[in-house]
PDB file of N, CA and C in Angstrom:
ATOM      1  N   UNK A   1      34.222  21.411 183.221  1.00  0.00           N
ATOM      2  CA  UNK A   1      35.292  20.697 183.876  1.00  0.00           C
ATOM      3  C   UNK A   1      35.579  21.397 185.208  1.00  0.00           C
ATOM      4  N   UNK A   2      35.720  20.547 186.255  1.00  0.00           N
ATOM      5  CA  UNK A   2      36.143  20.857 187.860  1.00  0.00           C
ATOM      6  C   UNK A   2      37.270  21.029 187.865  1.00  0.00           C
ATOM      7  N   UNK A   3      38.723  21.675 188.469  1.00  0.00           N
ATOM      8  CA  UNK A   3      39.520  21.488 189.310  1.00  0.00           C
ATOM      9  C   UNK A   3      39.923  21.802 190.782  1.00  0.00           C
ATOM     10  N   UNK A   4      40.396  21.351 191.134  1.00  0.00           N
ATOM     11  CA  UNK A   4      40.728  20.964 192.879  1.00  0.00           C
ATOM     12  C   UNK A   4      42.135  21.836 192.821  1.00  0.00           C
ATOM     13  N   UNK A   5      42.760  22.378 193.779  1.00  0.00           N
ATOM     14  CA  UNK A   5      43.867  23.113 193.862  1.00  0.00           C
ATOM     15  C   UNK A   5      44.842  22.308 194.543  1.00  0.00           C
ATOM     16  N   UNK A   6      45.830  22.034 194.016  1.00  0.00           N
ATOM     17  CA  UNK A   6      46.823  21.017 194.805  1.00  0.00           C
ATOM     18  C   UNK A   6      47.137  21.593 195.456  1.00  0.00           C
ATOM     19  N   UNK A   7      47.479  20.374 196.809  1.00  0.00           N
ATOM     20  CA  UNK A   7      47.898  20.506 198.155  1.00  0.00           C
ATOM     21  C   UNK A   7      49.260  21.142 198.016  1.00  0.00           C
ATOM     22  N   UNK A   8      49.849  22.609 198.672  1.00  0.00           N
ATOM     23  CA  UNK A   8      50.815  22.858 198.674  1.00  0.00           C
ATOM     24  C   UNK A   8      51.100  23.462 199.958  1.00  0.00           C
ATOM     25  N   UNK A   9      52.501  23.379 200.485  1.00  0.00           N
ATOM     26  CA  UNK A   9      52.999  23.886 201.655  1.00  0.00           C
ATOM     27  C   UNK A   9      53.447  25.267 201.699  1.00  0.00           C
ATOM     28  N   UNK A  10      53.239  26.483 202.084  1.00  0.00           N
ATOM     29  CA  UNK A  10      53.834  27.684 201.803  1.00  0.00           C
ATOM     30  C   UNK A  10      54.364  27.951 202.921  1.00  0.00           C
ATOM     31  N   UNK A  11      55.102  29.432 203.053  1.00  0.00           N
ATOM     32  CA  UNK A  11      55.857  29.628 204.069  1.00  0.00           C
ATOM     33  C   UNK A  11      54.828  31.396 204.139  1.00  0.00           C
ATOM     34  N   UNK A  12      54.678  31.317 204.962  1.00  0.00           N
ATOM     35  CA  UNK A  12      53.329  32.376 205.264  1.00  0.00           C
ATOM     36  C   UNK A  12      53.625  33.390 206.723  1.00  0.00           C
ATOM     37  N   UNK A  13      53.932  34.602 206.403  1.00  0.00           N
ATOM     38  CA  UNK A  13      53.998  35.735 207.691  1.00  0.00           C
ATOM     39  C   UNK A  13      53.160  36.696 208.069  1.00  0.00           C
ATOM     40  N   UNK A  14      51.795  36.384 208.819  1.00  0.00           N
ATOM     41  CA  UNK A  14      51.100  37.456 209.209  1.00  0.00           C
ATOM     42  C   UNK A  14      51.586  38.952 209.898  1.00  0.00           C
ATOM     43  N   UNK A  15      51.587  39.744 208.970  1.00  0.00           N
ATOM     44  CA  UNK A  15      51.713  41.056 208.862  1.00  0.00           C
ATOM     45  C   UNK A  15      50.648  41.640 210.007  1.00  0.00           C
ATOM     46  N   UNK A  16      51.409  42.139 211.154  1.00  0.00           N
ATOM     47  CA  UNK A  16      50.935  43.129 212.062  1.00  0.00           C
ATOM     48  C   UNK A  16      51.201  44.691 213.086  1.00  0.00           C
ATOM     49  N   UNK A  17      52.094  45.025 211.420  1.00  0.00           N
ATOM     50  CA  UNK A  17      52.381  46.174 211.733  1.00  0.00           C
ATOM     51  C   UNK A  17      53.417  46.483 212.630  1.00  0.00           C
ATOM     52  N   UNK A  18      53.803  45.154 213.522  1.00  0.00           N
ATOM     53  CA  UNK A  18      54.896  45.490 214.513  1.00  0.00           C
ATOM     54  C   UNK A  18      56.511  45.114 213.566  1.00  0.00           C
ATOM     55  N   UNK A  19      57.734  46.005 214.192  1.00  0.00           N
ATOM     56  CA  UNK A  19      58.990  45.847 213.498  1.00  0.00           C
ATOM     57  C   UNK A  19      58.749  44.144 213.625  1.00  0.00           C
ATOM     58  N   UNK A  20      58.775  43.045 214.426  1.00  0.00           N
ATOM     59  CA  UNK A  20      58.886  41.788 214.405  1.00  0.00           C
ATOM     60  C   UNK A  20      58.977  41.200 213.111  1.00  0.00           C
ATOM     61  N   UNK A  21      57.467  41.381 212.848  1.00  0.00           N
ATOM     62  CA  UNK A  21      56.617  40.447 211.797  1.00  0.00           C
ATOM     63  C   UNK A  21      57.314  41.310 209.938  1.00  0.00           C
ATOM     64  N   UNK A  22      57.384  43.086 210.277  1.00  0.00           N
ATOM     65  CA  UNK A  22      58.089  43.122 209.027  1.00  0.00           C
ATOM     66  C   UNK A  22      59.652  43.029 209.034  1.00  0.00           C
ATOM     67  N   UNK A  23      60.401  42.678 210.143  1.00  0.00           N
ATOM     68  CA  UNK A  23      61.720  42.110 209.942  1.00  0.00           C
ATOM     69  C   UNK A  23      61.847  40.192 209.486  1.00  0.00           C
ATOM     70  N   UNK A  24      60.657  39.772 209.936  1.00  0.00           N
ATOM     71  CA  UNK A  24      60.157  38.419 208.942  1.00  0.00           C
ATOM     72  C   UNK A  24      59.940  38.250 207.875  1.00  0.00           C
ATOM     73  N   UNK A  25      58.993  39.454 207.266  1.00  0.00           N
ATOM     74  CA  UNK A  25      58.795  39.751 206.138  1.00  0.00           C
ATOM     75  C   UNK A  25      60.133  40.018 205.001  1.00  0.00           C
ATOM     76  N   UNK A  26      60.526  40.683 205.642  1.00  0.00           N
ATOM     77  CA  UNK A  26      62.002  41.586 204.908  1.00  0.00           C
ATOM     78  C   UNK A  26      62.639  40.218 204.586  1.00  0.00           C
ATOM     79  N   UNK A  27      62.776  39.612 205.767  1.00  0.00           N
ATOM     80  CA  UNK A  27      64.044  38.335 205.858  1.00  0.00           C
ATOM     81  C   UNK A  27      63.656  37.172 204.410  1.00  0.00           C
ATOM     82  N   UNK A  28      62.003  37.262 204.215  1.00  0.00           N
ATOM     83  CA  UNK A  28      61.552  35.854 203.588  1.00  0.00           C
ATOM     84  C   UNK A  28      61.892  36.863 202.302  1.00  0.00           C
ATOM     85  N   UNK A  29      62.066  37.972 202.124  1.00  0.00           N
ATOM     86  CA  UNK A  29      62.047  38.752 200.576  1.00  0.00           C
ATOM     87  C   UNK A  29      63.428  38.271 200.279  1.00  0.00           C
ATOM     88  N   UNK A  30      64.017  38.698 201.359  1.00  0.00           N
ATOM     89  CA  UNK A  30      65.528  38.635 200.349  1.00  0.00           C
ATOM     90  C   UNK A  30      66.108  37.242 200.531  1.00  0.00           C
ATOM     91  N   UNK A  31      65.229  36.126 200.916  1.00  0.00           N
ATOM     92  CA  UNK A  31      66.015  34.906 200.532  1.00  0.00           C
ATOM     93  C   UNK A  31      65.263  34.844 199.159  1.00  0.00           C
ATOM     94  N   UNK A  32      64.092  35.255 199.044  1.00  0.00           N
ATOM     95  CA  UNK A  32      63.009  35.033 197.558  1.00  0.00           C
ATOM     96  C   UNK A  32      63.524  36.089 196.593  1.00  0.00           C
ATOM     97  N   UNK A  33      64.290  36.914 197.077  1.00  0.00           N
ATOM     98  CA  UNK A  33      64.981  37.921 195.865  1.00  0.00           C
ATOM     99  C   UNK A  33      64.159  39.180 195.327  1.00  0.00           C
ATOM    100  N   UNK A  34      62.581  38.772 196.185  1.00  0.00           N
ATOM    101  CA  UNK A  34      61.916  40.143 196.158  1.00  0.00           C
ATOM    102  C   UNK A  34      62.033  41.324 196.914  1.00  0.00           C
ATOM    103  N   UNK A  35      61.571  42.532 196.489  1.00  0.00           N
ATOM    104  CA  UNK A  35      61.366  44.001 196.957  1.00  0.00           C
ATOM    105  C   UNK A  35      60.141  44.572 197.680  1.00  0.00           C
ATOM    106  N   UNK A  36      60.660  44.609 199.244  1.00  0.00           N
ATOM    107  CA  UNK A  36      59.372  45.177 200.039  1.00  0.00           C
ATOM    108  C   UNK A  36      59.993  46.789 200.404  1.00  0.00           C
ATOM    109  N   UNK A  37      58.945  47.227 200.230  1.00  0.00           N
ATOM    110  CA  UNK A  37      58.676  48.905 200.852  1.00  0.00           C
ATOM    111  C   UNK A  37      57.754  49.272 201.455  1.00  0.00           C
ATOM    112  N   UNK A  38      58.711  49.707 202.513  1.00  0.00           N
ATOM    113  CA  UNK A  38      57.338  49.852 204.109  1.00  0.00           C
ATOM    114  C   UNK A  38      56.968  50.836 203.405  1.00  0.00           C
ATOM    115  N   UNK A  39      55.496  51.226 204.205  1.00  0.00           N
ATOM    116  CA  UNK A  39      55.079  52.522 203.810  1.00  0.00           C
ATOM    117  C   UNK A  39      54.997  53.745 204.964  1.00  0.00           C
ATOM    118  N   UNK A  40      54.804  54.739 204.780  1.00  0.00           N
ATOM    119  CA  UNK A  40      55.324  55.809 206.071  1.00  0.00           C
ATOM    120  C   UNK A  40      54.229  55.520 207.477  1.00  0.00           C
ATOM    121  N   UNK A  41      54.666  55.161 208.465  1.00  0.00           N
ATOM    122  CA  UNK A  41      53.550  54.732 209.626  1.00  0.00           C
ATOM    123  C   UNK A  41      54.094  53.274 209.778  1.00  0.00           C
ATOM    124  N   UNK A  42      54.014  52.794 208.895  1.00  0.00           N
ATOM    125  CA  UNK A  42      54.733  50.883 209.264  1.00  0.00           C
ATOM    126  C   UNK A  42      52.854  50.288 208.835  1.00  0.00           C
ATOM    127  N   UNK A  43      51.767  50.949 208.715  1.00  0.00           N
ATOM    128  CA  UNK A  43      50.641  49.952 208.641  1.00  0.00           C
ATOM    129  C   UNK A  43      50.643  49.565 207.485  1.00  0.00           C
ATOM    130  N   UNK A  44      51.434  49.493 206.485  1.00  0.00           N
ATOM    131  CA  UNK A  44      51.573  49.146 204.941  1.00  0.00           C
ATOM    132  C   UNK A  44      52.563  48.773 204.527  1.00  0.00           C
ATOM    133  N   UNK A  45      52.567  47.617 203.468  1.00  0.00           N
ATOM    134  CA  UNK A  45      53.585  47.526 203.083  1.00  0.00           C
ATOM    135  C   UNK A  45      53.013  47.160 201.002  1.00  0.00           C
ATOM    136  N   UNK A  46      54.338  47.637 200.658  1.00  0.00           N
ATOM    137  CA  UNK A  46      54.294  47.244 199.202  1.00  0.00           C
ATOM    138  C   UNK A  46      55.258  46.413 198.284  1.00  0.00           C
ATOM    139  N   UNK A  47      54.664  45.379 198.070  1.00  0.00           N
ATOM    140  CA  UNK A  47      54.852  44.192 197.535  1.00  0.00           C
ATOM    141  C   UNK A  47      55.309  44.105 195.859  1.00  0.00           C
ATOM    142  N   UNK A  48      56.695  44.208 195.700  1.00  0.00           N
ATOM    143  CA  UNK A  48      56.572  43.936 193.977  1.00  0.00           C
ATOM    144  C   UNK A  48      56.292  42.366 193.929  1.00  0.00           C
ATOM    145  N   UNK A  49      55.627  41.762 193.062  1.00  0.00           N
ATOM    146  CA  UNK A  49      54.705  40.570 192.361  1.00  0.00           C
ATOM    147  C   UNK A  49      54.939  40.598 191.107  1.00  0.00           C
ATOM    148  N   UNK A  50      54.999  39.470 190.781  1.00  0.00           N
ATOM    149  CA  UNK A  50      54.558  39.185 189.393  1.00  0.00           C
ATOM    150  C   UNK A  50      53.652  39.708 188.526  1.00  0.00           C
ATOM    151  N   UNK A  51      52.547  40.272 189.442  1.00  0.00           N
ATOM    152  CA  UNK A  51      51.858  40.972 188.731  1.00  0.00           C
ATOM    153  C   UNK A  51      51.713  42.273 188.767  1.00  0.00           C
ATOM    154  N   UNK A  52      52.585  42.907 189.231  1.00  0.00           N
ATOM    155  CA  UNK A  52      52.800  44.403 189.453  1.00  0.00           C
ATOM    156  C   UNK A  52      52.900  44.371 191.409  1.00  0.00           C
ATOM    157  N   UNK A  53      52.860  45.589 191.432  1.00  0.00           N
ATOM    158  CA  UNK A  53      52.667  46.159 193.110  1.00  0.00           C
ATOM    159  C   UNK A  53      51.529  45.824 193.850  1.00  0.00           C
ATOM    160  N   UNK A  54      51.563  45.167 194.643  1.00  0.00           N
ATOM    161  CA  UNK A  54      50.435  45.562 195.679  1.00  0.00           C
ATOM    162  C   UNK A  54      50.634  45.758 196.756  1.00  0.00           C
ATOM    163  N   UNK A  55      49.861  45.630 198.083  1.00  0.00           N
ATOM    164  CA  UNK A  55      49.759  46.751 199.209  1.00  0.00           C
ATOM    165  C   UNK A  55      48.955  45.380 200.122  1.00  0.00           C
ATOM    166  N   UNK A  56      50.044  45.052 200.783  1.00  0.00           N
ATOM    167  CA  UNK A  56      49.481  43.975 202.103  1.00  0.00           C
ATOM    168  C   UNK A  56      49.398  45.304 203.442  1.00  0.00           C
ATOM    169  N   UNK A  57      48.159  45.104 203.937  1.00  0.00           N
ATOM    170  CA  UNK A  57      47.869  46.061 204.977  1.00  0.00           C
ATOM    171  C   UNK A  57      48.279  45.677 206.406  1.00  0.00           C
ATOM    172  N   UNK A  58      48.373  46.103 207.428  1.00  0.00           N
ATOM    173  CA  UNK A  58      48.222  45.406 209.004  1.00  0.00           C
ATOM    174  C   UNK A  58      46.931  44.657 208.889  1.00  0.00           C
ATOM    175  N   UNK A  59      47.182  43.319 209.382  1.00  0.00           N
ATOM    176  CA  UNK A  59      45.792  42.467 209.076  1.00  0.00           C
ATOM    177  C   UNK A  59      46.246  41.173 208.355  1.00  0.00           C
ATOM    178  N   UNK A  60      46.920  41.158 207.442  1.00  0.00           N
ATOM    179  CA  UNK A  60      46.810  40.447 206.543  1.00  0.00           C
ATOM    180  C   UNK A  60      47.914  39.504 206.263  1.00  0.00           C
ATOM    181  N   UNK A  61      48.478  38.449 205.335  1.00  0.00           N
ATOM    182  CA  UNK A  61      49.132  37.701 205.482  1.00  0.00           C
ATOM    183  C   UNK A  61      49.882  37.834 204.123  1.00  0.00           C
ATOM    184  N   UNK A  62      51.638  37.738 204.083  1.00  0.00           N
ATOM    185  CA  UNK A  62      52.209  37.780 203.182  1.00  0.00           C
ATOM    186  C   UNK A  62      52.353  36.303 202.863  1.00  0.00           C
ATOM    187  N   UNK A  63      52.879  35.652 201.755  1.00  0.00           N
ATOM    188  CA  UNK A  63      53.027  34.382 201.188  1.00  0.00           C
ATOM    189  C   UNK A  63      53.942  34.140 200.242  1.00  0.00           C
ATOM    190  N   UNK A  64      55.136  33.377 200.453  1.00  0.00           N
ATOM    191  CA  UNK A  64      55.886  33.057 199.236  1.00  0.00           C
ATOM    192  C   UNK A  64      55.187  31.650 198.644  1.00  0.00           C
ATOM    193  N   UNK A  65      55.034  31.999 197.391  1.00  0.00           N
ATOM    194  CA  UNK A  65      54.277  31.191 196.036  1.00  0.00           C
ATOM    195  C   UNK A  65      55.182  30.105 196.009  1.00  0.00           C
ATOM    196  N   UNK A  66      55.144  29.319 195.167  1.00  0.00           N
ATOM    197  CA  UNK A  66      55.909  28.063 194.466  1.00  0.00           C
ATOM    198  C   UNK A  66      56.393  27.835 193.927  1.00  0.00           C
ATOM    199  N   UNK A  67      57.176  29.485 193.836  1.00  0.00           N
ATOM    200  CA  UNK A  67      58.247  29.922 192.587  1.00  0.00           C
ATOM    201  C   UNK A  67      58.807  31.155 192.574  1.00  0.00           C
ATOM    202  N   UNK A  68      58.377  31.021 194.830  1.00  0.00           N
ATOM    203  CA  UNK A  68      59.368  31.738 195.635  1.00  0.00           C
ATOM    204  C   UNK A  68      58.962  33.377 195.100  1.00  0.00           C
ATOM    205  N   UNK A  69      57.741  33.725 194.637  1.00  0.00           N
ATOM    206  CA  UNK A  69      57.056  34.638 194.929  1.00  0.00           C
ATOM    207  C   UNK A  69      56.509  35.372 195.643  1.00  0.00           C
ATOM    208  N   UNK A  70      56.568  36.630 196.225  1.00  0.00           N
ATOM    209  CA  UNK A  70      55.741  36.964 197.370  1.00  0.00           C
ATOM    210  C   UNK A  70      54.766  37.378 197.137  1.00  0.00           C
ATOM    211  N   UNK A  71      53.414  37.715 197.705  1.00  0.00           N
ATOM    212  CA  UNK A  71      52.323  38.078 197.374  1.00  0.00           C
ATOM    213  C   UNK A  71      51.528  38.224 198.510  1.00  0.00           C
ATOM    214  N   UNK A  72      50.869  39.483 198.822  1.00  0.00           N
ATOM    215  CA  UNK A  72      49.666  39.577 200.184  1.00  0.00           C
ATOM    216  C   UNK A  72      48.356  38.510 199.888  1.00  0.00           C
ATOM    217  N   UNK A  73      47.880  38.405 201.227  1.00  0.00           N
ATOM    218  CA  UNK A  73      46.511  37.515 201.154  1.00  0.00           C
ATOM    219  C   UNK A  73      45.847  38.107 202.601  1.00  0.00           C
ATOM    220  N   UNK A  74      44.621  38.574 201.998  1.00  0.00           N
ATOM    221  CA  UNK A  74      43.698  38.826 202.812  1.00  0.00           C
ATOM    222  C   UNK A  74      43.241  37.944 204.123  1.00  0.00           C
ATOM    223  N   UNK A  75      43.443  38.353 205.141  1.00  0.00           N
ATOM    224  CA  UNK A  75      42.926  37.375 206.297  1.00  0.00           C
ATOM    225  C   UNK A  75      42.148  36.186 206.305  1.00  0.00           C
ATOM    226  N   UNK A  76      41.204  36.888 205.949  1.00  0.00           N
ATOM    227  CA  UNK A  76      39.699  35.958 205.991  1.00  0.00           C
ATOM    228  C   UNK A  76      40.250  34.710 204.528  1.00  0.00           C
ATOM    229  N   UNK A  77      40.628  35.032 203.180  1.00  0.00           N
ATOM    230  CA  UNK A  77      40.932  34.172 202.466  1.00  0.00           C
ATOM    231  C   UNK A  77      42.219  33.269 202.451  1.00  0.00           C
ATOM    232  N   UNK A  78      42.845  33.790 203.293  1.00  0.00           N
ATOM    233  CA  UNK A  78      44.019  33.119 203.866  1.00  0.00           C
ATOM    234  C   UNK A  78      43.389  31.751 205.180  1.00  0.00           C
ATOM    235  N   UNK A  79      42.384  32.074 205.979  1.00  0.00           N
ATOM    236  CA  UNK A  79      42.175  30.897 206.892  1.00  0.00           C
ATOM    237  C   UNK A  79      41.588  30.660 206.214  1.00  0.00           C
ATOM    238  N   UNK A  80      40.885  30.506 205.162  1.00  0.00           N
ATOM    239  CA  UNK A  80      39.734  29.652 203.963  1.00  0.00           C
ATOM    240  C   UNK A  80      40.486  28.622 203.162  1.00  0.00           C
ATOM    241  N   UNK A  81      41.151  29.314 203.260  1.00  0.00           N
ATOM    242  CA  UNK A  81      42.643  28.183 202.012  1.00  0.00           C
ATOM    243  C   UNK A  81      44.072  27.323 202.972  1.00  0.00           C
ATOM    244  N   UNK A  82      43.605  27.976 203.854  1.00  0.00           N
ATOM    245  CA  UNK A  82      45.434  27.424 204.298  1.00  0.00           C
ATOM    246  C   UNK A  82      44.866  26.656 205.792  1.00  0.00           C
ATOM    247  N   UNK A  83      45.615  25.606 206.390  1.00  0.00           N
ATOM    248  CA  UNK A  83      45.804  25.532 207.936  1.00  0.00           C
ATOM    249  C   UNK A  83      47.224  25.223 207.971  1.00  0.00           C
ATOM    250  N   UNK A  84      47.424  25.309 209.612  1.00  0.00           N
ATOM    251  CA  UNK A  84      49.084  24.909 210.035  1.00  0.00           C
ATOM    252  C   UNK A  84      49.275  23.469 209.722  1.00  0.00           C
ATOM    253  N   UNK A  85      50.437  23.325 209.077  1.00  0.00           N
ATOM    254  CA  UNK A  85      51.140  21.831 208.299  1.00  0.00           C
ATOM    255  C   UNK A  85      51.747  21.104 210.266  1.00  0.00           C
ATOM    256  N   UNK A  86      51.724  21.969 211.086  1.00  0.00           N
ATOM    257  CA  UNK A  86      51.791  20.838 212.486  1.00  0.00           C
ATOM    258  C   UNK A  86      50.289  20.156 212.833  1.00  0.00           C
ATOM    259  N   UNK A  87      49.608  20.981 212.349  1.00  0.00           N
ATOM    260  CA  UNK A  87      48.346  20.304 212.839  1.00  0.00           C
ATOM    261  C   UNK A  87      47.718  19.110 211.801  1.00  0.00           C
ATOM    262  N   UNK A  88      48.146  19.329 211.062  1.00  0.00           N
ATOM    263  CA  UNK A  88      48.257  18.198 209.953  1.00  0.00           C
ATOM    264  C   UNK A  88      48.884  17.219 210.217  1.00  0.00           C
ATOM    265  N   UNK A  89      49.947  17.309 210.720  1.00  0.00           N
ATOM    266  CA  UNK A  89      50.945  16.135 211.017  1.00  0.00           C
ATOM    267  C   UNK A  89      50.933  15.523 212.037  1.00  0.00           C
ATOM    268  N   UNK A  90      50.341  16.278 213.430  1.00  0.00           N
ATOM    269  CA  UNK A  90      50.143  15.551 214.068  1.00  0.00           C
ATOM    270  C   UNK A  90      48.850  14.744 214.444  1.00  0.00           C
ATOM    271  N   UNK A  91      47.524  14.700 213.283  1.00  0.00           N
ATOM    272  CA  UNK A  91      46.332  13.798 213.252  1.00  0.00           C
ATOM    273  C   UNK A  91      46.942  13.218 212.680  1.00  0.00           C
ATOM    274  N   UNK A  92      48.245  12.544 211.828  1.00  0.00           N
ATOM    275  CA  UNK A  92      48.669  11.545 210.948  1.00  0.00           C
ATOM    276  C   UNK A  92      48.544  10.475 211.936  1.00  0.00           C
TER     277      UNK A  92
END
């Protein structure tokens, strides 16, 4: 048996190490009720998840889930799975 991954909209902050992007980060945690901890330097950060801790690096893209989860995503698998919902909307 196949399945297809339903179309979903996320709210997505590429992590680049500058205060900007982790004062974005911070902001999307505590409307989602999760816990981020920079790590010493600012090129890390650590993510409590559902499935324990992990470690979104400079590079990479944080993501609240569909049940307002946060979770890192690797660059490269992040443009494999996702595009911008304006560019979508405006070929409608």
């Amino acid at each position: 048996m196949k399945f297809r991954k339903k179309p979903v909209v996320v709210d997505a902050v590429y992590f680049d190490g500058t205060p900007e992007s982790l004062a974005e980060i911070i902001d999307m945690a505590k409307e989602s009720g999760c816990v981020i901890e920079e790590t010493l330097g600012g090129g890390a950060l650590m993510i409590h998840t559902p499935e324990g801790l992990m470690t979104c690096l400079s590079g990479e893209w944080v993501i609240r889930g569909v049940a307002g989860e946060l979770y890192p995503c690797n660059a490269d698998i992040f443009e494999a799975t996702y595009e911008p919902v304006e560019e979508l909307e405006a070929g409608r």
